[in-house]
N, C-alpha and C. Protein backbone atom coordinates (compact mmCIF):
# COMPACT_ATOMS: atom_id res chain seq x y z
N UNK A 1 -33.58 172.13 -155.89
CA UNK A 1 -34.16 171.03 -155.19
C UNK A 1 -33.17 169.87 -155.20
N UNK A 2 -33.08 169.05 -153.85
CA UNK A 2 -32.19 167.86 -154.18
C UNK A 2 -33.27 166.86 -153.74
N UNK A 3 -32.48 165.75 -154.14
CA UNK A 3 -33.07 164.51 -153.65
C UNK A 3 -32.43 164.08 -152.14
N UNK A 4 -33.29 163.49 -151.63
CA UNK A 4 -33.06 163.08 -149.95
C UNK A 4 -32.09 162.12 -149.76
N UNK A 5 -32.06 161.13 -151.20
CA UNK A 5 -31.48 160.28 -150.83
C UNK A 5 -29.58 160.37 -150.91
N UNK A 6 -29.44 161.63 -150.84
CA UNK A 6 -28.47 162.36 -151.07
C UNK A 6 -27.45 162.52 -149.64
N UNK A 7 -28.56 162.22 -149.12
CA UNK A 7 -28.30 163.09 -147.79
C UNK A 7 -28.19 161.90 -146.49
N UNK A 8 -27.36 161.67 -145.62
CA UNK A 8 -27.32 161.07 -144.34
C UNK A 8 -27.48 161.91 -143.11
N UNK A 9 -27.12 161.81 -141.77
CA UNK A 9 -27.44 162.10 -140.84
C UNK A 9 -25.90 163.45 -140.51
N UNK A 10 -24.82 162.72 -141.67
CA UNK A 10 -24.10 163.89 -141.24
C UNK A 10 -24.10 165.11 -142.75
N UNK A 11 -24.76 165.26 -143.20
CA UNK A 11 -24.99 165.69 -144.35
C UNK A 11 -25.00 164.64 -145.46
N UNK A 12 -24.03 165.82 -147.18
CA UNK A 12 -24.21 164.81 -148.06
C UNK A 12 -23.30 163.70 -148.01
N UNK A 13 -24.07 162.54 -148.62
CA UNK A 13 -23.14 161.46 -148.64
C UNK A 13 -21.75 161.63 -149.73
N UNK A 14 -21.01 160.93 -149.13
CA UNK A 14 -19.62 160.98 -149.79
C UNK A 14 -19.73 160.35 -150.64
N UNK A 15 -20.54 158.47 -150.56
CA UNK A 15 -20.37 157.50 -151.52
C UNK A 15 -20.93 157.40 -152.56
N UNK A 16 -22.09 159.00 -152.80
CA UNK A 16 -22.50 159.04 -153.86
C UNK A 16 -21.35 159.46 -155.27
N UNK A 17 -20.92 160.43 -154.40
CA UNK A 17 -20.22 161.03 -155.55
C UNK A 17 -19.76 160.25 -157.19
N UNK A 18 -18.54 158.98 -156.79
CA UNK A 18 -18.49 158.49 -157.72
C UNK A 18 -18.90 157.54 -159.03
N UNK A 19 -20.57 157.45 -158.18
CA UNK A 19 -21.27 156.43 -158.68
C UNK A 19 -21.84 157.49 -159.74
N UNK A 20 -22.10 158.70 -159.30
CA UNK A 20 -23.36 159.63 -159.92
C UNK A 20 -22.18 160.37 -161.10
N UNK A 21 -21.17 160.56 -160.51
CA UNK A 21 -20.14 161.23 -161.95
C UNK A 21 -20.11 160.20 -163.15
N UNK A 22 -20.12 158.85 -163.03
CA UNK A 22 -20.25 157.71 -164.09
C UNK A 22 -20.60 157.79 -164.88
N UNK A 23 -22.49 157.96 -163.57
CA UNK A 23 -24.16 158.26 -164.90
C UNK A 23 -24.18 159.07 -165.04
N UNK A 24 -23.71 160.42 -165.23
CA UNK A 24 -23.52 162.04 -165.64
C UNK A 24 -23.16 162.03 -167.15
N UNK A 25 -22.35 161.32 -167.10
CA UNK A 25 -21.31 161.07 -168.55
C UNK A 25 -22.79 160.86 -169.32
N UNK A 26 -23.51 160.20 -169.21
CA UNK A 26 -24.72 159.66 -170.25
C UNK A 26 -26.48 159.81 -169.91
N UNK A 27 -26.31 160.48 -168.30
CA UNK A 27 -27.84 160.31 -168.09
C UNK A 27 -28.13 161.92 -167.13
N UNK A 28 -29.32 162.28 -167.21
CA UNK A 28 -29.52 163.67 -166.64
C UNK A 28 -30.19 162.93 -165.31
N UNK A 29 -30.24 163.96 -163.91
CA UNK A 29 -30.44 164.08 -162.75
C UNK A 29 -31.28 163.06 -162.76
N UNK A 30 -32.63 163.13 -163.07
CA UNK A 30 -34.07 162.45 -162.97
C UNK A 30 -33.33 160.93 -163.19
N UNK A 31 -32.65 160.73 -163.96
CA UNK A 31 -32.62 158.83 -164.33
C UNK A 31 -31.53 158.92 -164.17
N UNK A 32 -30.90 159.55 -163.58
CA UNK A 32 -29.62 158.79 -162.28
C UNK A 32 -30.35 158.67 -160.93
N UNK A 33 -31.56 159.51 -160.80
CA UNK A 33 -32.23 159.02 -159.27
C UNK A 33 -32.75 157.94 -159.31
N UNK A 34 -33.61 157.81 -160.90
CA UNK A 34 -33.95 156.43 -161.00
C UNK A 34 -33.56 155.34 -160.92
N UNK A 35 -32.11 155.38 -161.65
CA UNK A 35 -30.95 153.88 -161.38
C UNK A 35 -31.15 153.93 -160.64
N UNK A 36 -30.54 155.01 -159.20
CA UNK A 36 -30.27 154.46 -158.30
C UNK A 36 -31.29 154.25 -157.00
N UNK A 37 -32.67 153.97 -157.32
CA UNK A 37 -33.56 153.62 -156.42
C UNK A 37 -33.53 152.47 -157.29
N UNK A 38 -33.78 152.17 -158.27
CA UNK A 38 -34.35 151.02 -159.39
C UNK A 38 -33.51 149.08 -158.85
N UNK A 39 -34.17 147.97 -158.40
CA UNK A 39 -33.46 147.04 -158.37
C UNK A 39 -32.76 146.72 -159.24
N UNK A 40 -31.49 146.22 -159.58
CA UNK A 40 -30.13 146.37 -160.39
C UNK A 40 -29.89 144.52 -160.18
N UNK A 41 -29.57 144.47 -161.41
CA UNK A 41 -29.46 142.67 -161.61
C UNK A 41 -27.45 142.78 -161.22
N UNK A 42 -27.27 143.71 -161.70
CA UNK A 42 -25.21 143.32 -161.87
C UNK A 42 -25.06 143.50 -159.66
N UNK A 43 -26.43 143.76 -159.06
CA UNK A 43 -26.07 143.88 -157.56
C UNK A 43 -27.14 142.65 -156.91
N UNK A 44 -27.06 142.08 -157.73
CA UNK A 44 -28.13 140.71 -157.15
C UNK A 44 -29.34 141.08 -156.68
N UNK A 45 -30.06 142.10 -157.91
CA UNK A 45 -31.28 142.74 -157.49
C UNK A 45 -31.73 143.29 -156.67
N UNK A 46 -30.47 143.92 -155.74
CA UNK A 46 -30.85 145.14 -154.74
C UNK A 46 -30.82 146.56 -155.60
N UNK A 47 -31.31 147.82 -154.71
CA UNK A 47 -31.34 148.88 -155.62
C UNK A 47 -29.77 149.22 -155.73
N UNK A 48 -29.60 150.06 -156.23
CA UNK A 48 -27.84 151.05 -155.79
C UNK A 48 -27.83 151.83 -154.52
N UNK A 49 -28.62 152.35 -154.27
CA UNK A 49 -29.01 153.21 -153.01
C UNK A 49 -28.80 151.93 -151.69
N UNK A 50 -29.39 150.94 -151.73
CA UNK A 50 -29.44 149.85 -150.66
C UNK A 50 -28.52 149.25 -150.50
N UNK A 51 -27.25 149.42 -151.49
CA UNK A 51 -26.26 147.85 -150.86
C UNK A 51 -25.15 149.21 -150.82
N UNK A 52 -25.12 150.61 -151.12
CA UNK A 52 -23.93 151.21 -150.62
C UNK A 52 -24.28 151.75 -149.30
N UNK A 53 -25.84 151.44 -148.96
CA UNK A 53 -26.09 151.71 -147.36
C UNK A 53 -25.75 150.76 -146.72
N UNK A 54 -25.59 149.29 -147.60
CA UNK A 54 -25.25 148.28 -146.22
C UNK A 54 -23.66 148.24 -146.53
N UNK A 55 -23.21 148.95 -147.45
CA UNK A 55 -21.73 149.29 -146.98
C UNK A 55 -21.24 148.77 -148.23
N UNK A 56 -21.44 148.37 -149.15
CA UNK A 56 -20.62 148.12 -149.99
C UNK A 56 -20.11 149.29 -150.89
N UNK A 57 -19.26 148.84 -151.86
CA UNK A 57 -17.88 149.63 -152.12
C UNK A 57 -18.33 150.84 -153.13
N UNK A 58 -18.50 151.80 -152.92
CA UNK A 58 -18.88 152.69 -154.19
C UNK A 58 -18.27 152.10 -155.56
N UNK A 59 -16.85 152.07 -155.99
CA UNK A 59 -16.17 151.78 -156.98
C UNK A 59 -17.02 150.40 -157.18
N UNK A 60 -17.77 149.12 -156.49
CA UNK A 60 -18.56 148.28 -157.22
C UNK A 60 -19.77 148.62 -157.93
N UNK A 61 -20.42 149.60 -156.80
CA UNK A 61 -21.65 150.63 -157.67
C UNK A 61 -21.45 151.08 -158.88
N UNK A 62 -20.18 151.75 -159.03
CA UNK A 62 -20.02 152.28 -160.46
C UNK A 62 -19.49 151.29 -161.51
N UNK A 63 -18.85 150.53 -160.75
CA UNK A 63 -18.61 149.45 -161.98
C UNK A 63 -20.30 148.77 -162.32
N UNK A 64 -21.22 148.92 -161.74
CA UNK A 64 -22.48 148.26 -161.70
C UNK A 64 -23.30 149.52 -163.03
N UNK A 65 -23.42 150.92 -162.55
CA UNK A 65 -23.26 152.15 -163.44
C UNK A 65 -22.83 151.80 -164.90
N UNK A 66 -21.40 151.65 -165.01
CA UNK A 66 -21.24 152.12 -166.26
C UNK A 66 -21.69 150.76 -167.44
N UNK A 67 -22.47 150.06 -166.86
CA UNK A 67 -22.90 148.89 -167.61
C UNK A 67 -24.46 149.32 -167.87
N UNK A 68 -24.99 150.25 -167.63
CA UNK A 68 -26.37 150.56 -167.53
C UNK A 68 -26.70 151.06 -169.27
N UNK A 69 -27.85 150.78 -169.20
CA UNK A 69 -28.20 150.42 -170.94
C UNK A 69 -29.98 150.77 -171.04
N UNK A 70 -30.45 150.80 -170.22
CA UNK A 70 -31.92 151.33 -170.30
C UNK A 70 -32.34 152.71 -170.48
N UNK A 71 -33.23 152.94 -170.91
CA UNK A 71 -33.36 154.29 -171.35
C UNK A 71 -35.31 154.15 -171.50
């Protein structure tokens, strides 16, 4: 099973990749989907999923990632 949000109109997204190898290092499938629906304070309280759709930089996502501390 995958998650949808995986996926764009031309298949999978590219800009996931390096955000999700980050949270791999420390978190299983389920609560890396969660970060990345979850509003995120280090992205001015948008989710992760929402500001690399309005285009911002994967490599800021993951710098946003490897600061993650909830559990």
């Amino acid at each position: 099973m995958y998650f949808e949000f995986q996926f764009d109109e031309l298949g999978i997204r590219s800009d996931l990749g390096s955000v999700v190898q980050t949270l791999r290092r420390s978190f299983d499938d389920l609560d890396i989907a969660e970060w990345l629906a979850r509003p995120n304070e280090a992205l001015a309280g948008a989710t992760p999923l929402r500001r690399l759709s309005s285009g911002d930089s994967p490599e800021r996502i993951a710098r946003a990632a490897e600061n993650v501390n909830w559990r």
